[in-house]
N, C-alpha and C. Protein backbone atom coordinates (compact mmCIF):
# COMPACT_ATOMS: atom_id res chain seq x y z
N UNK A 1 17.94 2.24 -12.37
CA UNK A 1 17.76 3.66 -12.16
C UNK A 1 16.41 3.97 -11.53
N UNK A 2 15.42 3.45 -11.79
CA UNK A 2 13.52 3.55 -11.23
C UNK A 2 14.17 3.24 -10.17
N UNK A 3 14.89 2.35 -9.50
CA UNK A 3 14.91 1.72 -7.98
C UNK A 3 15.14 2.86 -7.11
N UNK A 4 16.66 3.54 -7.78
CA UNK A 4 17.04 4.91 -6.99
C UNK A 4 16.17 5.57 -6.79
N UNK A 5 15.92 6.11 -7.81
CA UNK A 5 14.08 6.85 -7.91
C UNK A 5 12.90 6.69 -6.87
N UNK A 6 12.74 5.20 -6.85
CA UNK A 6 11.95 4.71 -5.44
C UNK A 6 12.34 4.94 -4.21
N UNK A 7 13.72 4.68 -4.25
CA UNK A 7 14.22 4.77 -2.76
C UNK A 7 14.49 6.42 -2.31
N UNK A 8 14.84 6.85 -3.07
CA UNK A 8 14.74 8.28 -3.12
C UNK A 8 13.20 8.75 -2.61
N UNK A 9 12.06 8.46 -3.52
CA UNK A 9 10.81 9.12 -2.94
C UNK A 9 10.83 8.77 -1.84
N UNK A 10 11.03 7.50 -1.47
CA UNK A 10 10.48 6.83 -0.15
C UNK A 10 11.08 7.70 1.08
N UNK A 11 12.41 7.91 0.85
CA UNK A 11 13.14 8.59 2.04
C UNK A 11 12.54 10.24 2.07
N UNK A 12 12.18 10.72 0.79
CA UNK A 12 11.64 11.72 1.11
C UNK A 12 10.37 11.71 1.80
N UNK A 13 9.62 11.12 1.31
CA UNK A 13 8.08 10.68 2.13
C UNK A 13 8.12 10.37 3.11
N UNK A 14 9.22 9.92 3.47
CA UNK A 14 9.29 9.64 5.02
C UNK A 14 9.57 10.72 5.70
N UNK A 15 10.95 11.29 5.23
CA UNK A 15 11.12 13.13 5.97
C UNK A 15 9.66 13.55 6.10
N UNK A 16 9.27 13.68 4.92
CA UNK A 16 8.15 14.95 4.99
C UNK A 16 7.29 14.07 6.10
N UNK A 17 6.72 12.83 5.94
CA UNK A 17 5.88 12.50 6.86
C UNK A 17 6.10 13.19 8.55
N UNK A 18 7.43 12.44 8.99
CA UNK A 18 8.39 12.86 10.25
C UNK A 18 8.00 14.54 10.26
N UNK A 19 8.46 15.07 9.80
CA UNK A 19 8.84 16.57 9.83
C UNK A 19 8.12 16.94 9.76
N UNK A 20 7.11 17.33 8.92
CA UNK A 20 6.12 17.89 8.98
C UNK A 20 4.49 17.19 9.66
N UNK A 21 4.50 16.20 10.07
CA UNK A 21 3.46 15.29 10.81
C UNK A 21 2.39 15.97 11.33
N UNK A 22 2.59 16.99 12.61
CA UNK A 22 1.96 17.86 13.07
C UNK A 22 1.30 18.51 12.08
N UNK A 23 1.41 19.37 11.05
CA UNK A 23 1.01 19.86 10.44
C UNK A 23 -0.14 19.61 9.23
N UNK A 24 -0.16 18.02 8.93
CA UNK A 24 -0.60 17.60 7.96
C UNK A 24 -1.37 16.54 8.43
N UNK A 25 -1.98 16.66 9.98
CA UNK A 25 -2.60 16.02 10.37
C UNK A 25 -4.46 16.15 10.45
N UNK A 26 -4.66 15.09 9.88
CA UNK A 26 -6.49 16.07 9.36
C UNK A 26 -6.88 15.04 10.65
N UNK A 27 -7.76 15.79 11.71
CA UNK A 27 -8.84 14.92 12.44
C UNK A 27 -7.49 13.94 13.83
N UNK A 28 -6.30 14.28 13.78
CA UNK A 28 -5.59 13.39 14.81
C UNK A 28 -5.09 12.36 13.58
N UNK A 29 -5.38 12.44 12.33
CA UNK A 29 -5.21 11.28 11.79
C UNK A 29 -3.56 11.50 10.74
N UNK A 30 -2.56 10.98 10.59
CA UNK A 30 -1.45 10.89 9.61
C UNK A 30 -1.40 10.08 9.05
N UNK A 31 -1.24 10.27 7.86
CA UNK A 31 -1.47 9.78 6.64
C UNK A 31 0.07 8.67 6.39
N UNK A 32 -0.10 7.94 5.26
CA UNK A 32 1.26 6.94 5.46
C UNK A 32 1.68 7.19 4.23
N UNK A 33 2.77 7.80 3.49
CA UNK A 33 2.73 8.04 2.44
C UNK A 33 3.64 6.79 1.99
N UNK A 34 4.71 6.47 3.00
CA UNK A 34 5.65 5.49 2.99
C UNK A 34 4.74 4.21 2.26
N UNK A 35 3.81 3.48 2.97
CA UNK A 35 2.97 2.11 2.94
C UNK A 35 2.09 2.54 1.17
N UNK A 36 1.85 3.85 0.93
CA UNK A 36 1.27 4.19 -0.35
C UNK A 36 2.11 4.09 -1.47
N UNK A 37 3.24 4.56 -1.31
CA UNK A 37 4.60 4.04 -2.51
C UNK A 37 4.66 2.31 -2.32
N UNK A 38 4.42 2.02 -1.35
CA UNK A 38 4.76 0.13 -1.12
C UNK A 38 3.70 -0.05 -1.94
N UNK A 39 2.57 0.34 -1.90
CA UNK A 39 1.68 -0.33 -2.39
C UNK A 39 1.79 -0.09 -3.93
N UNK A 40 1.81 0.72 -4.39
CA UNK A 40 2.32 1.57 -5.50
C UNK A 40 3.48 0.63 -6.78
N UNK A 41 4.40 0.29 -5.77
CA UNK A 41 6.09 -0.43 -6.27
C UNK A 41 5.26 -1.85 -6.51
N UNK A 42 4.27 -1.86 -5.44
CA UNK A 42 3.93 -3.86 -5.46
C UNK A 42 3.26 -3.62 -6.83
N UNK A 43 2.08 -2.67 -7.33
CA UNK A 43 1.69 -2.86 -8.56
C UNK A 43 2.03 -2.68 -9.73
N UNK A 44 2.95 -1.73 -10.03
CA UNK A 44 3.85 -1.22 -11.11
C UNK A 44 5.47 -2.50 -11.18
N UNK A 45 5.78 -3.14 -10.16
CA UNK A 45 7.05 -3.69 -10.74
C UNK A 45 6.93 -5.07 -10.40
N UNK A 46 8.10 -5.83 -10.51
CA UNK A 46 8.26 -7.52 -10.68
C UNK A 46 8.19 -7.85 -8.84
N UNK A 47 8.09 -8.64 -8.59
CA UNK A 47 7.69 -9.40 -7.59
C UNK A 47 8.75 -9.21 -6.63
N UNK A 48 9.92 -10.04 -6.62
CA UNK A 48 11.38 -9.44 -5.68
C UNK A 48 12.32 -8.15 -5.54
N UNK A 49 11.58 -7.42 -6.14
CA UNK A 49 12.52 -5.89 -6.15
C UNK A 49 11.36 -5.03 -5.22
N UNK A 50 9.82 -5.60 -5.66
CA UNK A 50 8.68 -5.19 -4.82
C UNK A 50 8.71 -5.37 -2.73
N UNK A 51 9.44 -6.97 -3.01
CA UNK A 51 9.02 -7.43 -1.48
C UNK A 51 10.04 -6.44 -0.86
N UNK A 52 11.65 -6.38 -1.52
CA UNK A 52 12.55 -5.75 -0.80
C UNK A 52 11.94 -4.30 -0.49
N UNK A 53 11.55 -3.89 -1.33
CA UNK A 53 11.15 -2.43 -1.53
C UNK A 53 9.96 -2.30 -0.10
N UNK A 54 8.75 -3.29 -0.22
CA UNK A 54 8.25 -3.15 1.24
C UNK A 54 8.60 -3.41 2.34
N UNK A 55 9.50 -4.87 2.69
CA UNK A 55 10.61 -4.70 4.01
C UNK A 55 11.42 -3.62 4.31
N UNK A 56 11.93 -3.02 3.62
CA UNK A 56 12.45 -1.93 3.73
C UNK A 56 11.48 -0.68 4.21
N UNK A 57 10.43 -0.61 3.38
CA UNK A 57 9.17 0.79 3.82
C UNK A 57 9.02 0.22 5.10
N UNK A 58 8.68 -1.05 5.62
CA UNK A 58 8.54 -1.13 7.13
C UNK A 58 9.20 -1.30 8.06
N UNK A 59 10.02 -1.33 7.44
CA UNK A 59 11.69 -1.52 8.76
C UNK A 59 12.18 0.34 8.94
N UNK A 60 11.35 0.95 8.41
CA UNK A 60 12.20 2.25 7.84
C UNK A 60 10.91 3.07 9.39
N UNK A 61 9.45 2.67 8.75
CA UNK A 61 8.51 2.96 9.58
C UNK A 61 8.67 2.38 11.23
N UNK A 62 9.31 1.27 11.24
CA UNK A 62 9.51 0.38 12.44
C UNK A 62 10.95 1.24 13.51
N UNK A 63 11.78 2.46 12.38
CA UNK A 63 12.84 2.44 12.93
C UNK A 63 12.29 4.11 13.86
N UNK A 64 11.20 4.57 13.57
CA UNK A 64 10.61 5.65 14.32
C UNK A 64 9.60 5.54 15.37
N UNK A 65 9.70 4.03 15.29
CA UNK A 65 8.13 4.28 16.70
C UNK A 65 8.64 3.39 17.61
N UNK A 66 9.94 2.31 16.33
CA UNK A 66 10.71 1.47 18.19
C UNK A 66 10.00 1.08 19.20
N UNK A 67 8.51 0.83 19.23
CA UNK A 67 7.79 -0.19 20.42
C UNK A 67 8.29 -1.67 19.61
N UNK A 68 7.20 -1.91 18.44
CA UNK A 68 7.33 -3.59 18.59
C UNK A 68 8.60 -3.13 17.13
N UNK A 69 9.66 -3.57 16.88
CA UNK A 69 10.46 -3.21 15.83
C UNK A 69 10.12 -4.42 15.12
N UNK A 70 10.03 -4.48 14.09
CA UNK A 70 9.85 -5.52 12.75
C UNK A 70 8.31 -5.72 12.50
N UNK A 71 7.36 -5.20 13.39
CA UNK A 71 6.21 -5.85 13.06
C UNK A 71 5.80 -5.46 11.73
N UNK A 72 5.76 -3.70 11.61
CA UNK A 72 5.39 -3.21 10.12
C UNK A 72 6.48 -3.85 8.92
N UNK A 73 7.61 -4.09 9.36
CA UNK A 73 7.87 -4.41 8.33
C UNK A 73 7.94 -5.89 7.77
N UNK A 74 7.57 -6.79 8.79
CA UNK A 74 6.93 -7.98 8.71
C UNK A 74 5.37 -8.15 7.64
N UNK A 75 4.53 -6.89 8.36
CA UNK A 75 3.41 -6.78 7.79
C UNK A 75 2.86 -6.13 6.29
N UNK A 76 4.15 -5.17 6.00
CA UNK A 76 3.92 -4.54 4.94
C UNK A 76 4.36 -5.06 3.62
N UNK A 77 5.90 -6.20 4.23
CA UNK A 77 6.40 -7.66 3.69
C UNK A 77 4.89 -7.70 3.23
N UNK A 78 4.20 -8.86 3.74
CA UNK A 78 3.09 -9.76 3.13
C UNK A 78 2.21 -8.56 2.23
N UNK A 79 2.30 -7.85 2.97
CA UNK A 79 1.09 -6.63 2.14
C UNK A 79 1.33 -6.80 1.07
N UNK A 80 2.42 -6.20 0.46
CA UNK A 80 2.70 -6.19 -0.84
C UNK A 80 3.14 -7.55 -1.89
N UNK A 81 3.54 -8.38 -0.84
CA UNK A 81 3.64 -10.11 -1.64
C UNK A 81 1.99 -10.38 -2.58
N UNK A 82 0.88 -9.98 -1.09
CA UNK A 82 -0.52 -10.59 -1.65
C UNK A 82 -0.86 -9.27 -2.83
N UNK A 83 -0.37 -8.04 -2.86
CA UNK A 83 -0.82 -6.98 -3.93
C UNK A 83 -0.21 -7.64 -5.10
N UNK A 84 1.26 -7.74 -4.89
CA UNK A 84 1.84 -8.53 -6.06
C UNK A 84 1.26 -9.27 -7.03
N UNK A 85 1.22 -10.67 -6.00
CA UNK A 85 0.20 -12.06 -6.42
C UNK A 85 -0.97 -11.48 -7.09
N UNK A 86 -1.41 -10.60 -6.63
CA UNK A 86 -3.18 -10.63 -6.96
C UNK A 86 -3.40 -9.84 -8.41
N UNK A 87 -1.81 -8.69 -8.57
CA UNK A 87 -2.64 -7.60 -9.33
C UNK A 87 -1.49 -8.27 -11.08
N UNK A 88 -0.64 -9.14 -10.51
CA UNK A 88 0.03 -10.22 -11.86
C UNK A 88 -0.68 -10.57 -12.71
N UNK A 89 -1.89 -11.01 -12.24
CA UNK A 89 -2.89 -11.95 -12.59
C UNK A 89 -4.21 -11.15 -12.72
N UNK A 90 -4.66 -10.36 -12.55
CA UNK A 90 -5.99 -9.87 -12.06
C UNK A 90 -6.16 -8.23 -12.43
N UNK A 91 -5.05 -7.49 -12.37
CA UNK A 91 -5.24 -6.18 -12.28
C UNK A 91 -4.29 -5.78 -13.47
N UNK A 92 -4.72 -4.27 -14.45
CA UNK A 92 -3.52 -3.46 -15.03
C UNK A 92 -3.69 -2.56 -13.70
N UNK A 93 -2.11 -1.93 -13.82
CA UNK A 93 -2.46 -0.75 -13.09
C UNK A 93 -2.70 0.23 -13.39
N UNK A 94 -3.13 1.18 -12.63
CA UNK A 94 -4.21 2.02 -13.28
C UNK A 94 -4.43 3.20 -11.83
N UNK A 95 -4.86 4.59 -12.34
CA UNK A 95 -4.99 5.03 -10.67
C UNK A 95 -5.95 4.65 -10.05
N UNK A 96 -7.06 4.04 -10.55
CA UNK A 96 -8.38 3.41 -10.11
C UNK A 96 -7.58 2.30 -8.95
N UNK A 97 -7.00 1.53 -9.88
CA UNK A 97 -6.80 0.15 -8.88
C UNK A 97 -5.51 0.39 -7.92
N UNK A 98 -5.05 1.27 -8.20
CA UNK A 98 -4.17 1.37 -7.12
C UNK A 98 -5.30 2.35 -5.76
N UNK A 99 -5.35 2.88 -5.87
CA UNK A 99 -6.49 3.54 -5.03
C UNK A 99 -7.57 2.61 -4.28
N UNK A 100 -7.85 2.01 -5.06
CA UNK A 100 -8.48 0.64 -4.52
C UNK A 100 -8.01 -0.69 -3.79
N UNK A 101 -6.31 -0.47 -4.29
CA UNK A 101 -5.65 -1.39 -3.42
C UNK A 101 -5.43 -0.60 -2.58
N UNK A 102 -5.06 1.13 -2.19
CA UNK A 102 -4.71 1.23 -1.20
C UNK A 102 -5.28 0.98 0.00
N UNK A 103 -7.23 1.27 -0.59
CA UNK A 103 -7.89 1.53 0.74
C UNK A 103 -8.17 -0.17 1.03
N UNK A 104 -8.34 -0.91 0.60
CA UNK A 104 -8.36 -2.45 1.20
C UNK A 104 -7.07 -2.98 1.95
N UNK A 105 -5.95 -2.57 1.05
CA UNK A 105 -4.83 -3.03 1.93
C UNK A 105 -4.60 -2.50 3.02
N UNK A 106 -4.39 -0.86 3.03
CA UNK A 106 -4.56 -0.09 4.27
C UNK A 106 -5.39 -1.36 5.48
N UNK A 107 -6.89 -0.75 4.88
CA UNK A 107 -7.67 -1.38 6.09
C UNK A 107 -7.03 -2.68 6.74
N UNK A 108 -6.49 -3.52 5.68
CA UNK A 108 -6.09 -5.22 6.10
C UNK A 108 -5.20 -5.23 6.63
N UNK A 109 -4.22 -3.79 6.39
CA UNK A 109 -2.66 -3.67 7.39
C UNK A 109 -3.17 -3.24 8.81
N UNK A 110 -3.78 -2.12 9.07
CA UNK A 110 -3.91 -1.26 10.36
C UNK A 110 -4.90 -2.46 11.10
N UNK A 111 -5.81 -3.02 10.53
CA UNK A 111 -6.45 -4.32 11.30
C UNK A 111 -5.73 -5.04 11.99
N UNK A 112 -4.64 -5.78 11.37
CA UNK A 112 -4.05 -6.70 11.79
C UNK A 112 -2.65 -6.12 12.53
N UNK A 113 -2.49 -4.71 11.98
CA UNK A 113 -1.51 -4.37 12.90
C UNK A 113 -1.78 -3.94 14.60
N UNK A 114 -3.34 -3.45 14.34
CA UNK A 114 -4.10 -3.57 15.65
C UNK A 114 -4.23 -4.95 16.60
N UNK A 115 -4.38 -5.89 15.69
CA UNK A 115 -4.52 -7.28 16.49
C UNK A 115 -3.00 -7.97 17.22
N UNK A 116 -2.39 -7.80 16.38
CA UNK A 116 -0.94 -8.04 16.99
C UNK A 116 -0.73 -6.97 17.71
N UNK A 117 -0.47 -5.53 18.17
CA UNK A 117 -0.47 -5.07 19.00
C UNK A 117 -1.18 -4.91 20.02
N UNK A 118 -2.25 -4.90 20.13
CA UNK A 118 -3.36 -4.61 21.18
C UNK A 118 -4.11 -5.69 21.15
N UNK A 119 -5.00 -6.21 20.02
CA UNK A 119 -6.57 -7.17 20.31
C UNK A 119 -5.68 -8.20 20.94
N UNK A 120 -4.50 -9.03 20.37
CA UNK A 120 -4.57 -10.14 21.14
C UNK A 120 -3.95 -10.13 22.72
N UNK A 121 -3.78 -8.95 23.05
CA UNK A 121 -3.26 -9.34 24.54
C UNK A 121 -4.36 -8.36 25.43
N UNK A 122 -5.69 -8.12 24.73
CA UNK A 122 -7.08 -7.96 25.03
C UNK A 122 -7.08 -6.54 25.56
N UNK A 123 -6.37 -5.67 24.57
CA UNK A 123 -6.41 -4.10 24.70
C UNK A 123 -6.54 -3.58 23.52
N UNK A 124 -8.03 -2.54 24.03
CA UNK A 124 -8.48 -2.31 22.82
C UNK A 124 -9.75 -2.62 22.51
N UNK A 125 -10.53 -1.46 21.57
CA UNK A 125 -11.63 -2.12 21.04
C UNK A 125 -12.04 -2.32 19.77
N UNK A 126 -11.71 -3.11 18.74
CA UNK A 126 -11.73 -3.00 17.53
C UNK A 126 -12.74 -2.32 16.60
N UNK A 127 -13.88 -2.33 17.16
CA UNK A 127 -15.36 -1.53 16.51
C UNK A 127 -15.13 0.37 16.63
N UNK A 128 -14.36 0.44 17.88
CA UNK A 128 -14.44 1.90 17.98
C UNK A 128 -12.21 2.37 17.10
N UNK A 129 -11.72 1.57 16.98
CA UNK A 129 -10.34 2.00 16.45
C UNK A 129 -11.05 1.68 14.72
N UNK A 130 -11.48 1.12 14.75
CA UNK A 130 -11.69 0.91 13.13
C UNK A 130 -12.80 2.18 12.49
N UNK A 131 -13.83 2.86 13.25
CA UNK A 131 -14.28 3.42 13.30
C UNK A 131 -13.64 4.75 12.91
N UNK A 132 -12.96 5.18 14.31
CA UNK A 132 -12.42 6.12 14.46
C UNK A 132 -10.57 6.29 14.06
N UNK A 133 -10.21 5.08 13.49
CA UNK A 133 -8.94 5.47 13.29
C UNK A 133 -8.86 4.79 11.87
N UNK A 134 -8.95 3.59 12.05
CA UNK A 134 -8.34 3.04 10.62
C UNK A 134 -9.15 3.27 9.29
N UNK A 135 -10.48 3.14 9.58
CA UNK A 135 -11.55 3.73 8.06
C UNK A 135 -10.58 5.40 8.10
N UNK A 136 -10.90 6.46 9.21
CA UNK A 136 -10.50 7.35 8.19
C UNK A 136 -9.15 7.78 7.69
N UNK A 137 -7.99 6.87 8.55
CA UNK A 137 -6.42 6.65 8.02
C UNK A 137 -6.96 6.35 6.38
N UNK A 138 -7.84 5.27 6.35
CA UNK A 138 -7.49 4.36 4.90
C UNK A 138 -8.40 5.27 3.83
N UNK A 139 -9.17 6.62 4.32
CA UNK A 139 -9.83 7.56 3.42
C UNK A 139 -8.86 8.52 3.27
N UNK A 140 -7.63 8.96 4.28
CA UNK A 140 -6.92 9.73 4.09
C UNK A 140 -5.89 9.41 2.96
N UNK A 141 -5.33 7.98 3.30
CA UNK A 141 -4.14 7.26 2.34
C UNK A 141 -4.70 7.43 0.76
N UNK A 142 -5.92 7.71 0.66
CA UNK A 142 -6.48 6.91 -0.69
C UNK A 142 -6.82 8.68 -1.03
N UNK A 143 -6.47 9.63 -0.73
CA UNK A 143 -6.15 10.90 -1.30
C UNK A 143 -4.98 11.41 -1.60
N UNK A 144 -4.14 10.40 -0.38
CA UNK A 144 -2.67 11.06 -0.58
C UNK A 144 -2.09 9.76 -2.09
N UNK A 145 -2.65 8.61 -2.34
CA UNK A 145 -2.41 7.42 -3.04
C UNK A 145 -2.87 8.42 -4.69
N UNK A 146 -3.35 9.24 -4.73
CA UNK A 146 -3.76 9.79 -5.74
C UNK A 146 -2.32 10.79 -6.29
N UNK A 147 -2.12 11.67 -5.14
CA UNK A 147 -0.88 12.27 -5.74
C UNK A 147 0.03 11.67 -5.94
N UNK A 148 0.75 10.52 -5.01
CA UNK A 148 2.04 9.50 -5.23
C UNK A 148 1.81 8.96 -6.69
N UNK A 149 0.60 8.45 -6.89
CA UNK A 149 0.34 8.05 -8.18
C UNK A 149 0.61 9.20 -9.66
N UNK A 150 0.26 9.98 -9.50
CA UNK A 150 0.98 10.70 -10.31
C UNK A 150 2.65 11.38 -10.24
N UNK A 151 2.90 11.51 -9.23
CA UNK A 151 4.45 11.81 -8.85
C UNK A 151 5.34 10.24 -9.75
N UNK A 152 4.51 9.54 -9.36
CA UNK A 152 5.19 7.94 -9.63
C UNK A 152 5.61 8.04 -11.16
N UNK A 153 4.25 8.75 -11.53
CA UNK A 153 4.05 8.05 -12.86
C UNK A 153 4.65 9.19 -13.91
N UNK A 154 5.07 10.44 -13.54
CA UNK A 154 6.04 11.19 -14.40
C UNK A 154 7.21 10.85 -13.78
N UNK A 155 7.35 10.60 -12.82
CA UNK A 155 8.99 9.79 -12.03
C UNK A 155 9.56 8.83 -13.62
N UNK A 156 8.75 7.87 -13.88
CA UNK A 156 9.22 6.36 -14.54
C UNK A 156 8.47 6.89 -16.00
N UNK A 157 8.12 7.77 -16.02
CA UNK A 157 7.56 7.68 -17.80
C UNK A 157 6.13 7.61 -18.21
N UNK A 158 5.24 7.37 -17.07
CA UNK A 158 3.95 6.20 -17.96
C UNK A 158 3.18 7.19 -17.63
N UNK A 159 2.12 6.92 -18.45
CA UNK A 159 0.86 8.06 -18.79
C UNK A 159 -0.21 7.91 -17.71
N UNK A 160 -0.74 9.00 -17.44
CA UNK A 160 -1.36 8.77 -16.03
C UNK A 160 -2.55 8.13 -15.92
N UNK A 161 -3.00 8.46 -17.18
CA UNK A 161 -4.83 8.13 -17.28
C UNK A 161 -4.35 6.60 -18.63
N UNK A 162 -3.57 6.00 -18.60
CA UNK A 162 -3.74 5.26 -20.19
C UNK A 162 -4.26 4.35 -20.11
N UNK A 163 -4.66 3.77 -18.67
CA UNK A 163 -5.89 2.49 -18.78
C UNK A 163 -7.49 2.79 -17.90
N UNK A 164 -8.08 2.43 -19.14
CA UNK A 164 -9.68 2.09 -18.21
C UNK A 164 -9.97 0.74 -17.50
N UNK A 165 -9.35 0.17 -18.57
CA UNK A 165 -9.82 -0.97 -18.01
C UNK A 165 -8.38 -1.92 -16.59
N UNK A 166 -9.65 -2.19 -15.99
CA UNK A 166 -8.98 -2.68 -14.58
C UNK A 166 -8.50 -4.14 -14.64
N UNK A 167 -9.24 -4.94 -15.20
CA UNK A 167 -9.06 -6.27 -15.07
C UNK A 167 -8.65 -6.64 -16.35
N UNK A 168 -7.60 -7.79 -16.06
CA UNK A 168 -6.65 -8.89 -17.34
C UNK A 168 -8.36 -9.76 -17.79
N UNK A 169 -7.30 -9.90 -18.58
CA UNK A 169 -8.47 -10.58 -19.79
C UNK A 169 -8.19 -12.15 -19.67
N UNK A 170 -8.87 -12.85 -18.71
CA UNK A 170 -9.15 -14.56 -18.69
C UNK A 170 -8.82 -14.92 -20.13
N UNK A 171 -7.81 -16.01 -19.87
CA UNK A 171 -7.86 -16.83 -21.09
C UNK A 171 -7.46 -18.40 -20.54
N UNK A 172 -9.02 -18.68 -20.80
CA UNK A 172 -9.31 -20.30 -20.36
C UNK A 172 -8.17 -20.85 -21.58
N UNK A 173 -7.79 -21.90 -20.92
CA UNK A 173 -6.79 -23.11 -21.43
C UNK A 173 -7.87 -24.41 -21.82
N UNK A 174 -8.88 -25.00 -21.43
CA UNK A 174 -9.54 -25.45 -21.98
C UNK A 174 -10.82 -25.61 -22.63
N UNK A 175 -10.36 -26.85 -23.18
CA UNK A 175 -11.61 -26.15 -24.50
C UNK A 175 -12.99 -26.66 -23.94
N UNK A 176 -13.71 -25.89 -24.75
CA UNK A 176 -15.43 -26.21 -24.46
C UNK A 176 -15.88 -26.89 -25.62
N UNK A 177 -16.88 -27.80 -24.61
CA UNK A 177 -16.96 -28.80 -25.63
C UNK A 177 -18.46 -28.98 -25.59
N UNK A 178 -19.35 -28.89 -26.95
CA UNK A 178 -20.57 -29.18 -26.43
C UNK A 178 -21.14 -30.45 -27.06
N UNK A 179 -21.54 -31.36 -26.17
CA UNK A 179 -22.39 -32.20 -26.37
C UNK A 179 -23.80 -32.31 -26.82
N UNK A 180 -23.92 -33.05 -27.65
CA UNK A 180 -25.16 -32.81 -28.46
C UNK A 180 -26.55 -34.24 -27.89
């Protein structure tokens, strides 16, 4: 039932993105609300319901701009594999750390989605697009990553504020041993 739920926001976030675009554009810049639920699904759920959930956000994003088709959703694939991996082990979620994954991942998606489109066939300047496009895309995402985060989180049940703490608690497997 959460899945419907997901796929449901997502298609709406996408309308509203589409439809209203013009309007909700701060500075030339649109915001991704789509890639903010991906990021969102990668930290709140299990690993293979996550990856589908981001192939899908980028095949969905890939099916409106039709230049390179599959790249976002190639890219938003791994995005959320490495959020997965990292936040299993490393992260509760929390709106802190999702906010914090958005604006790193953001940056690490629109980078590399820049390099596969433009840097490597030597169009483009990466100092002035990162500047002027992707830092303030990934300041915009990480305001709009604040409301999804709460939409999310009366969506599925869970309390908005119930963790401070960010990081899992290490538990070494071996023992320490001191020599005398």
């Amino acid at each position: 039932m959460k899945w419907i739920k997901y796929y449901s926001l997502m298609i709406l976030l996408y309308i509203f993105q589409t439809v209203l675009g013009s309007s909700i554009r701060v500075m030339g810049i649109l915001p991704d609300p789509v890639f903010v639920l991906a990021v969102y699904v990668a930290l709140k759920e299990d690993r293979p319901g996550s990856l589908v959930f981001g192939l899908v956000a980028g095949l969905i994003k890939d099916f409106s701009l039709m230049q390179t088709f599959g790249l976002n959703g190639f890219i938003t694939l791994y995005t959320v594999l490495m959020i997965s991996l990292l936040s299993e082990k490393y992260f509760y979620p929390s709106m802190l750390v999702n906010g914090l994954f958005v604006f790193v991942s953001d940056f690490l998606y629109q980078s590399l989605y820049f390099f596969l489109r433009f840097a490597m066939w030597g169009r483009g300047d990466f100092i002035y697009s990162a500047l002027n496009l992707i830092i303030p895309q990934c300041v915009y995402n990480l305001i709009v990553s604040i409301v999804i985060y709460i939409i999310c989180s009366f969506m599925t049940g869970d309390k908005i504020f119930d963790s401070i703490i960010v990081w899992r608690e290490f538990k070494w497997n071996r023992k320490i041993t001191k020599k005398y």
